[in-house]
Protein backbone atom coordinates (compact mmCIF):
# COMPACT_ATOMS: atom_id res chain seq x y z
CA UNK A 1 -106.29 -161.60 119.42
CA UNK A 2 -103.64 -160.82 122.05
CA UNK A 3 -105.07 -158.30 124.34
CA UNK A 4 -108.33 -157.38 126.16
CA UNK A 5 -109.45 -155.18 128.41
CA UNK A 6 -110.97 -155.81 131.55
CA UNK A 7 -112.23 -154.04 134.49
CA UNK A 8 -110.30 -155.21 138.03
CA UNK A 9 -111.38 -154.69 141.73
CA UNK A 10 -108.86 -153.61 144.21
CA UNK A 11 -110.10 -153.02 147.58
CA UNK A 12 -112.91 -150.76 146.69
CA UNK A 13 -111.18 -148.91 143.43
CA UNK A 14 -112.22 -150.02 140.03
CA UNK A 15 -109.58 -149.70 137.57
CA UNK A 16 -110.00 -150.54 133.45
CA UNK A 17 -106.32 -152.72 132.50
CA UNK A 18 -105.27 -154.19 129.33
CA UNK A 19 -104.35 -157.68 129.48
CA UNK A 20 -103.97 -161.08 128.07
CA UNK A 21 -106.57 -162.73 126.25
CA UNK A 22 -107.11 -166.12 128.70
CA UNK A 23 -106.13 -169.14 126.87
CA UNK A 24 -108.89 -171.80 126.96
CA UNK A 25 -106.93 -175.05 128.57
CA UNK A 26 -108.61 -179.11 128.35
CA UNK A 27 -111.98 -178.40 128.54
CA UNK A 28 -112.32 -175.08 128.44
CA UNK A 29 -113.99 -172.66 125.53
CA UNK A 30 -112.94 -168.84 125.11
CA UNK A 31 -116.13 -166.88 125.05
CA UNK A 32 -116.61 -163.07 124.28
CA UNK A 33 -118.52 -161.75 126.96
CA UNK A 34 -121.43 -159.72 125.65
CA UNK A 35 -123.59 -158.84 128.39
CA UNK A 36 -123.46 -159.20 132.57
CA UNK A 37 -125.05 -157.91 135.22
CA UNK A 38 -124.16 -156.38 138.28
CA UNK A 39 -125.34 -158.58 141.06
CA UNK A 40 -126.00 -157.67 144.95
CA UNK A 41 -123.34 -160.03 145.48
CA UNK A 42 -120.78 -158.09 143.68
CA UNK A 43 -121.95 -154.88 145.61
CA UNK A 44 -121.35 -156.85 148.82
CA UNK A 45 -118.12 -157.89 147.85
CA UNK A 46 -117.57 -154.04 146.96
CA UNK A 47 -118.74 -152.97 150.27
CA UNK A 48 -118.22 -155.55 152.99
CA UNK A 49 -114.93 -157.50 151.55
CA UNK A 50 -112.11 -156.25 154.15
CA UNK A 51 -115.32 -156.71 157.11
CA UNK A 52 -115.66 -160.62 155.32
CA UNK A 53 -111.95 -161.17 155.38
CA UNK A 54 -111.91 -160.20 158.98
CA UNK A 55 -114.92 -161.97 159.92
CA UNK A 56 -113.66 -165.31 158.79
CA UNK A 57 -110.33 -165.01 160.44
CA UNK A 58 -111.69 -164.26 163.87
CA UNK A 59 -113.52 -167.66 163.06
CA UNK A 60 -110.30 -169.74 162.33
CA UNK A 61 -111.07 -169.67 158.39
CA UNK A 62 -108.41 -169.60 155.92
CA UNK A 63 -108.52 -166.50 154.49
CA UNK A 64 -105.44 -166.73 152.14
CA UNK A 65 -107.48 -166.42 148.92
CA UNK A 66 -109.87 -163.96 150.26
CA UNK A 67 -106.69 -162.02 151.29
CA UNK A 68 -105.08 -162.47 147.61
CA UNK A 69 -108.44 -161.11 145.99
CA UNK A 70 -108.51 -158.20 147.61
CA UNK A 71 -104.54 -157.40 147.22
CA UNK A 72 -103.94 -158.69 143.85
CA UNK A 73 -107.74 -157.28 142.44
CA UNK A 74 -110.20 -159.26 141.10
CA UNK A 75 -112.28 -159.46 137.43
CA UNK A 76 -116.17 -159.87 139.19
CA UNK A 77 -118.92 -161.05 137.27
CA UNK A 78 -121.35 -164.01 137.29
CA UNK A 79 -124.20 -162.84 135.45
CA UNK A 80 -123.35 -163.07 131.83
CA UNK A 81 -124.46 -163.83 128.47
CA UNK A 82 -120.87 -164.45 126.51
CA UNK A 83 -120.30 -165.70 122.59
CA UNK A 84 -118.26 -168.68 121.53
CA UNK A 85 -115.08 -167.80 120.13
CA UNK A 86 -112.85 -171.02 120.62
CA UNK A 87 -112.10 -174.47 122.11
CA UNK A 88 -109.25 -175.71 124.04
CA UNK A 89 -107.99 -179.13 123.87
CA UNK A 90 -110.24 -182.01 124.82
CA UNK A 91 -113.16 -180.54 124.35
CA UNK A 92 -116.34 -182.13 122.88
CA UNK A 93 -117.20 -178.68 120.19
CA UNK A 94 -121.03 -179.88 120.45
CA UNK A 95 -121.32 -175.77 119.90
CA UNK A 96 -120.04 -173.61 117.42
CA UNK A 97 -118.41 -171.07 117.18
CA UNK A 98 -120.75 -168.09 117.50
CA UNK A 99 -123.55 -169.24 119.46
CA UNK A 100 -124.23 -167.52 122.44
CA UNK A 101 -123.98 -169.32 126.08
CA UNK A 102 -124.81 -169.00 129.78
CA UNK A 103 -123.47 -171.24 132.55
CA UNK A 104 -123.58 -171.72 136.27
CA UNK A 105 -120.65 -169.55 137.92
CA UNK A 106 -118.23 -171.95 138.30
CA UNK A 107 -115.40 -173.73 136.78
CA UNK A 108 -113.63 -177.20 136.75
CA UNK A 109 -110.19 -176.87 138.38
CA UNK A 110 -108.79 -180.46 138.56
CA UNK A 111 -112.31 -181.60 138.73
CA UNK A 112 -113.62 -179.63 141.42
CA UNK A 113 -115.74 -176.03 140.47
CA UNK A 114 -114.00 -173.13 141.43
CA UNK A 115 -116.31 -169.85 141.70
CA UNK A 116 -116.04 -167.42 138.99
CA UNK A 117 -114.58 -163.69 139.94
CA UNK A 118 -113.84 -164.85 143.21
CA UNK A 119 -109.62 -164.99 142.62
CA UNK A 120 -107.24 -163.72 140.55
CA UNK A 121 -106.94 -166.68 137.90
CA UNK A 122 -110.64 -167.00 137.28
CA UNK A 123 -111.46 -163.64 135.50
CA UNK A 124 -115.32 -163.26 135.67
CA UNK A 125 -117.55 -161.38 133.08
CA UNK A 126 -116.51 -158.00 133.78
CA UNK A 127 -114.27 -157.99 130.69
CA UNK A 128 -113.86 -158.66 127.02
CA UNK A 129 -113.36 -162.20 127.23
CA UNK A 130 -112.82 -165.13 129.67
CA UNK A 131 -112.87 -169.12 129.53
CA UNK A 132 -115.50 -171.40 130.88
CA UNK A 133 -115.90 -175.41 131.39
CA UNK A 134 -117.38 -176.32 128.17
CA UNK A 135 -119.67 -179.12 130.01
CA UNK A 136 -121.18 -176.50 131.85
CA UNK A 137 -122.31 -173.91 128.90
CA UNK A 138 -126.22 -173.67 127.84
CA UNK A 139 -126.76 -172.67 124.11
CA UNK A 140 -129.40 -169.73 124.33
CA UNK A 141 -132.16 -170.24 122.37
CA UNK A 142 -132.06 -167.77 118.65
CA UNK A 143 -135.32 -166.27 120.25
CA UNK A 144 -133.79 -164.79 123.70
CA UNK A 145 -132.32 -162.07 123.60
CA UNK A 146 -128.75 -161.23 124.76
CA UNK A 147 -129.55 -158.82 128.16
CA UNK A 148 -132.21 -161.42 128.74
CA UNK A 149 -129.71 -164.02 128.77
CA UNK A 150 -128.19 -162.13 131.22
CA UNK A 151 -130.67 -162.73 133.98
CA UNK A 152 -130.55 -166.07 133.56
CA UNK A 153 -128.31 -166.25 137.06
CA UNK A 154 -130.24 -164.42 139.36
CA UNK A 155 -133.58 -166.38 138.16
CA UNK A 156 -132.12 -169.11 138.76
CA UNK A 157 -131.60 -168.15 142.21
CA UNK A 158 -135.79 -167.59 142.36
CA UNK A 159 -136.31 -170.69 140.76
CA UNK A 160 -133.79 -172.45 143.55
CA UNK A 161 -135.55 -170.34 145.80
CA UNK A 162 -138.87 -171.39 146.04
CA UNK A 163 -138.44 -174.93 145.26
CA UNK A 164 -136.62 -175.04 148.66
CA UNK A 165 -139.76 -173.36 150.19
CA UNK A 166 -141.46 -175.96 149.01
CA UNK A 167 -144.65 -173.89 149.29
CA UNK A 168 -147.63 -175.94 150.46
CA UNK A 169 -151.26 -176.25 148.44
CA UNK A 170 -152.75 -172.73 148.61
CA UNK A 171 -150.22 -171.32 150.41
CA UNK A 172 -149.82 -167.32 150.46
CA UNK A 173 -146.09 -165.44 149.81
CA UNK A 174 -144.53 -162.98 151.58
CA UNK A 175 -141.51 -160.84 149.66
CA UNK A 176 -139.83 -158.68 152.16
CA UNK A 177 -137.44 -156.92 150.00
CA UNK A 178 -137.95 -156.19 146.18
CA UNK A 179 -134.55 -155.97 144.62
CA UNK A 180 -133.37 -157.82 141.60
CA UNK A 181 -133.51 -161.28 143.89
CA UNK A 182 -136.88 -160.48 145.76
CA UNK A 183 -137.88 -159.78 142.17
CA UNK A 184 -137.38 -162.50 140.38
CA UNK A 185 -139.03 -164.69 143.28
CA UNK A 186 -142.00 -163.00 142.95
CA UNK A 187 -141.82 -163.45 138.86
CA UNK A 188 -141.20 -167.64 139.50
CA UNK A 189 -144.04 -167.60 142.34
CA UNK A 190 -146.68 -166.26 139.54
CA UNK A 191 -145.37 -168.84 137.17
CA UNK A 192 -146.12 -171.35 139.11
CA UNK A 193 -149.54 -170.19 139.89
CA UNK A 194 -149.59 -168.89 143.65
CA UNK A 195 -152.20 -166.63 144.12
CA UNK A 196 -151.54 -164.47 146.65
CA UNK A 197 -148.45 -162.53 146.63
CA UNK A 198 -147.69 -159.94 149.28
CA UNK A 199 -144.03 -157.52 148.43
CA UNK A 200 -142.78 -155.45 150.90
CA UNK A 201 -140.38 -152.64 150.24
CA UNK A 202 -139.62 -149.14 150.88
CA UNK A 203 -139.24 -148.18 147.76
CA UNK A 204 -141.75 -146.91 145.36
CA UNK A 205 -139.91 -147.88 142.58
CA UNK A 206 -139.17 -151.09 143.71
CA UNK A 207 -143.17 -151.80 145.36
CA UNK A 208 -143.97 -150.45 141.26
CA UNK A 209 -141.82 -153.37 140.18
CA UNK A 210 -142.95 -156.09 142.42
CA UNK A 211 -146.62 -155.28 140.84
CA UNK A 212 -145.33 -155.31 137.81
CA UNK A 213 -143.56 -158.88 138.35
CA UNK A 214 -147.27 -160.37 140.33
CA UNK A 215 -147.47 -159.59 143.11
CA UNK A 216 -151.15 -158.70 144.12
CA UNK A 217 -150.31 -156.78 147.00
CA UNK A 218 -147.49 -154.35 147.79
CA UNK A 219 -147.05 -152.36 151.18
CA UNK A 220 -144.45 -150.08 151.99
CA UNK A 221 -142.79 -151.83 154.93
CA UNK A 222 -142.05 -148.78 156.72
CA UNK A 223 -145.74 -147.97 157.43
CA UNK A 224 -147.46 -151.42 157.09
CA UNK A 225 -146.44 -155.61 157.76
CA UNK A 226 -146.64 -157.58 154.96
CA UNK A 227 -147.71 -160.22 157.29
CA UNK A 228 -150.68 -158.79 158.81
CA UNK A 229 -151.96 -158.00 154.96
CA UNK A 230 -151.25 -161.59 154.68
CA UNK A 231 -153.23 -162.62 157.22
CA UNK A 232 -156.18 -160.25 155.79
CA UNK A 233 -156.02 -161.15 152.05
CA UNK A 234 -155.31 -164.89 152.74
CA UNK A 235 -156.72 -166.01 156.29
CA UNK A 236 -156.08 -169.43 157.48
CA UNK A 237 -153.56 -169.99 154.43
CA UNK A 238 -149.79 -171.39 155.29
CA UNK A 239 -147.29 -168.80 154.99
CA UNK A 240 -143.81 -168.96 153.45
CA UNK A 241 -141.95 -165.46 153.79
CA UNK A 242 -138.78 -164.66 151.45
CA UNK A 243 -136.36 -162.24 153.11
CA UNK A 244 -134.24 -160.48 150.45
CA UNK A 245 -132.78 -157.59 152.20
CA UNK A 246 -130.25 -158.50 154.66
CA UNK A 247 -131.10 -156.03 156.30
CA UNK A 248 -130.05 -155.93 160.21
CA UNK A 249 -132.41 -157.10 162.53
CA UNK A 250 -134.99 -158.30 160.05
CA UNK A 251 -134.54 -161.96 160.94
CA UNK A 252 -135.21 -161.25 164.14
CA UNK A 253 -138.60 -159.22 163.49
CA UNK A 254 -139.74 -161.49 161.12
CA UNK A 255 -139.75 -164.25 163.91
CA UNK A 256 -141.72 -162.28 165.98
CA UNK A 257 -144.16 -161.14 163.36
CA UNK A 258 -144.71 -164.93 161.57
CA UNK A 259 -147.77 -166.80 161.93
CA UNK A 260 -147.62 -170.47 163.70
CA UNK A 261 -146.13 -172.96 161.30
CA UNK A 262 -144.68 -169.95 158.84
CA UNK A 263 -141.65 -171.09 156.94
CA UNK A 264 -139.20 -168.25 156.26
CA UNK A 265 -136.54 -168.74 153.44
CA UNK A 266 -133.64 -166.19 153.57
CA UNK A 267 -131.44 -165.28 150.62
CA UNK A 268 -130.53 -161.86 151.89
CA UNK A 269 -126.83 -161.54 152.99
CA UNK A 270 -126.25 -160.02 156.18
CA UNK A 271 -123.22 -158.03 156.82
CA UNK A 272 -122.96 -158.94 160.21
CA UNK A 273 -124.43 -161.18 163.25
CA UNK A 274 -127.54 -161.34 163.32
CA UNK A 275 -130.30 -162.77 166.03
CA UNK A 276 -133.20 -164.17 166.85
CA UNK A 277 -135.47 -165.46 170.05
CA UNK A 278 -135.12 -169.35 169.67
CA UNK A 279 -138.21 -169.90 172.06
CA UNK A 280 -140.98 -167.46 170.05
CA UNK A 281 -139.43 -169.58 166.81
CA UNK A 282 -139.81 -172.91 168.84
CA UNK A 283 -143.72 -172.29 170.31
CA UNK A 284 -144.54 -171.29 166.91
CA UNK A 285 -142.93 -174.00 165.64
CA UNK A 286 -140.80 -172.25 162.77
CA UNK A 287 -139.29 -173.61 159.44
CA UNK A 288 -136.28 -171.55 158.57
CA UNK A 289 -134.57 -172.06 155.19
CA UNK A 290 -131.49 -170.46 153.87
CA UNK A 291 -130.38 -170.76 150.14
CA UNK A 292 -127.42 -169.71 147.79
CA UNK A 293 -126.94 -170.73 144.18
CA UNK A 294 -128.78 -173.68 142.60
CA UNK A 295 -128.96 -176.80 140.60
CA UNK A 296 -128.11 -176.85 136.88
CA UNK A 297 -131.95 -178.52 136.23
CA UNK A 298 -133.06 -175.00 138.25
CA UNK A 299 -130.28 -173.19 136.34
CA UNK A 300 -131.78 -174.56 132.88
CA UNK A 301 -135.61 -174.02 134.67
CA UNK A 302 -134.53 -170.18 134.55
CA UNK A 303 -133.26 -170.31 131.04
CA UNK A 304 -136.72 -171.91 130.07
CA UNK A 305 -138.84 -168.72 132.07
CA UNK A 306 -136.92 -166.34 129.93
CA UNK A 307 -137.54 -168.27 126.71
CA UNK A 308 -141.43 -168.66 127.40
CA UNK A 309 -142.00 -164.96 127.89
CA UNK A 310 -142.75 -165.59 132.12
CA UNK A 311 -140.45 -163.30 133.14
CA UNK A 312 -140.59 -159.29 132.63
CA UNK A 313 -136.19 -158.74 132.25
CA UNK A 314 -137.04 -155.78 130.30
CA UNK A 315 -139.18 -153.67 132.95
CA UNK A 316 -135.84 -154.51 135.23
CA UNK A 317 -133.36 -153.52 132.83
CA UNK A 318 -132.88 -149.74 133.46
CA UNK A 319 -129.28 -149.03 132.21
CA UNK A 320 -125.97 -150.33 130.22
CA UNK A 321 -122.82 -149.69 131.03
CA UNK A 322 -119.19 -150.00 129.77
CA UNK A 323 -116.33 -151.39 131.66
CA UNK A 324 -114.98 -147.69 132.56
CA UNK A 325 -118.67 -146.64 133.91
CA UNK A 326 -118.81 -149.65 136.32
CA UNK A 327 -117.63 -147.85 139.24
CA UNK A 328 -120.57 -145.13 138.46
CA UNK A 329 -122.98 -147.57 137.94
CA UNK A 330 -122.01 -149.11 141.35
CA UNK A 331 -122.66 -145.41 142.97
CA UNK A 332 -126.19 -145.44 140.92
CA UNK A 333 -127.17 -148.46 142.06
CA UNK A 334 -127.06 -147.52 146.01
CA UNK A 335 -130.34 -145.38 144.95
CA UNK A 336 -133.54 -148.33 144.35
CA UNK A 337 -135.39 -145.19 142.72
CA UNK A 338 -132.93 -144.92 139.96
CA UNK A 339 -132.27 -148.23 138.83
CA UNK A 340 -133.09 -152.13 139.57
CA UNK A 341 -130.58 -153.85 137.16
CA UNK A 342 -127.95 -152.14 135.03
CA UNK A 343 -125.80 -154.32 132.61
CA UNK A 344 -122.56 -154.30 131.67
CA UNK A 345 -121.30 -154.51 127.90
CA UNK A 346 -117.53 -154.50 128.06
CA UNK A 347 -117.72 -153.41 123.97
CA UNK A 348 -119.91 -150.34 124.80
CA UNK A 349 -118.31 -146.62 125.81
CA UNK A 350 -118.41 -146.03 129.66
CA UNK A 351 -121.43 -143.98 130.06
CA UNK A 352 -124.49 -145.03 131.63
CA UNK A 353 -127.56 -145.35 128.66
């Protein structure tokens, strides 16, 4: 096993190379990737890198290793479901060879976790193989599936999610936004037994979804507030609204639309600046909670939805891909009535299925 080939971002051009097989080093464990999805993150990063790059700059950031990314390209993927293939020195070999494994995106560098994807040295899942920490790997369980494993991630971001909302007794949810992320939310907020469940989204696919996942109630947010059908389905109840979108000016709006007392917990990335009226926040006396990643017990939490049948991966699943039909399935994905989550399996042919 000498070569491999993996799909690299430069700039905004996808290109398929051939190249080393990554050696596993102390610690590590070579794993074959066999499934990963594409997350909004990675379409941000597709997008909005050169704006990011820029952006931290003008703030005094160092953006040497953003800068290197983008020049010297970049192996994305976080999302992934990969198969044990071998150890490096020092490492415990509590697995075996063969079982399959998730982890959290990261990996020990000298003892501190460096992102995966997010340089050139730390390949990420969009390719045949790549090394991981070996104390950071999850066996999945015989009875998940591999593409379920593969969701693992981004419901772990739900599970992180709403634990930080820390939703009060008989409190109502509001999901502005039903991608993958606003998805998964609403999938975790059934679980653990909240009964009312507004989405908001203007999509038709996506509002199909978020009914699919439990929500009660979904509005097209175009024509109707998810708040106000809040307020009608749920009167009196605290309120905890999850913005997903990003979108510009929706912190703002939400603000001005949220009951007294609301809590609102953003996970959508915003492209840009983005503002609000601190004195309608203050009268009403606002909680405002912003979240990335999660903990390895909420990381594990996600692993144990998937295994107990509580979350629906297959009604998001809606295509695979190969590592030369990434930049397509990139394109496909800018269209919410086409597709919610399309995979990536670097041993399949390029065209989306």
């Amino acid at each position: 096993m000498t070569g491999m080939r993996a799909s690299v971002l430069y700039g905004q051009t996808f290109r398929t190379e051939n190249r080393p097989v990554p050696e596993p080093g102390p610690g590590e464990v070579l794993v074959k990737v066999r499934s990963c999805g594409i997350c909004g993150s990675d379409l941000h990063v597709f997008k909005h890198q050169k704006h990011t790059i820029e952006t931290a700059r003008s703030l005094g950031a160092d953006v040497t290793e953003l800068e290197r990314a983008y020049n010297q390209g970049v192996v994305l993927g976080h999302e992934f479901v990969g198969e044990v293939c071998a150890f490096g020195p020092g490492t415990e070999r509590s697995l075996a060879v063969g079982d399959r494994v998730v982890s959290m995106p990261f990996v020990l560098k000298q003892g501190a976790p460096v992102l995966i994807g997010s340089n050139p040295e730390t390949t990420g899942a969009y390719a045949e193989y790549m090394t991981l920490t070996e104390a950071m790997l999850l066996k999945v369980p015989a009875t998940v599936p591999t593409e379920a494993a593969a969701f693992v991630e981004p419901l772990g971001i739900a599970v992180h999610s709403v634990n930080k909302a820390a939703l009060p007794d008989g409190a109502a949810a509001v999901i502005v936004g039903a991608g993958p992320i606003g998805l998964a939310i609403t999938a975790v907020l059934k679980a653990r037994g909240v009964r009312t469940i507004i989405a908001s989204d203007l999509s038709p696919k996506r509002r199909e979804l978020a009914a699919r996942m439990g929500a009660g109630y979904v509005v097209n947010g175009a024509e109707q507030s998810p708040i106000t059908v809040a307020a009608e389905k749920a009167p009196g109840a605290p309120l905890v609204i999850f913005e997903n979108t990003g979108a510009p000016g929706m912190l703002g709006r939400l603000v001005l639309e949220a009951p007294q007392n609301a809590r609102i917990v953003v996970t959508g990335i915003a492209s840009g600046n983005e503002s609000f009226l601190p004195m309608v926040a203050i009268a009403k006396e606002l909680s405002m909670v912003f979240v990335i990643y999660y903990s390895p017990e909420e990381f594990a939490d996600a692993l144990r939805l998937i295994e107990q049948g509580l979350f629906d991966w297959k009604a998001l699943h809606t295509g695979t891909v190969g590592l030369d039909g990434i930049a397509g399935a990139f394109s496909e994905l800018a269209d919410p009535e086409k597709h919610a989550k399309i995979l990536i399996d670097p041993w399949s042919d390029g065209s989306l299925n």
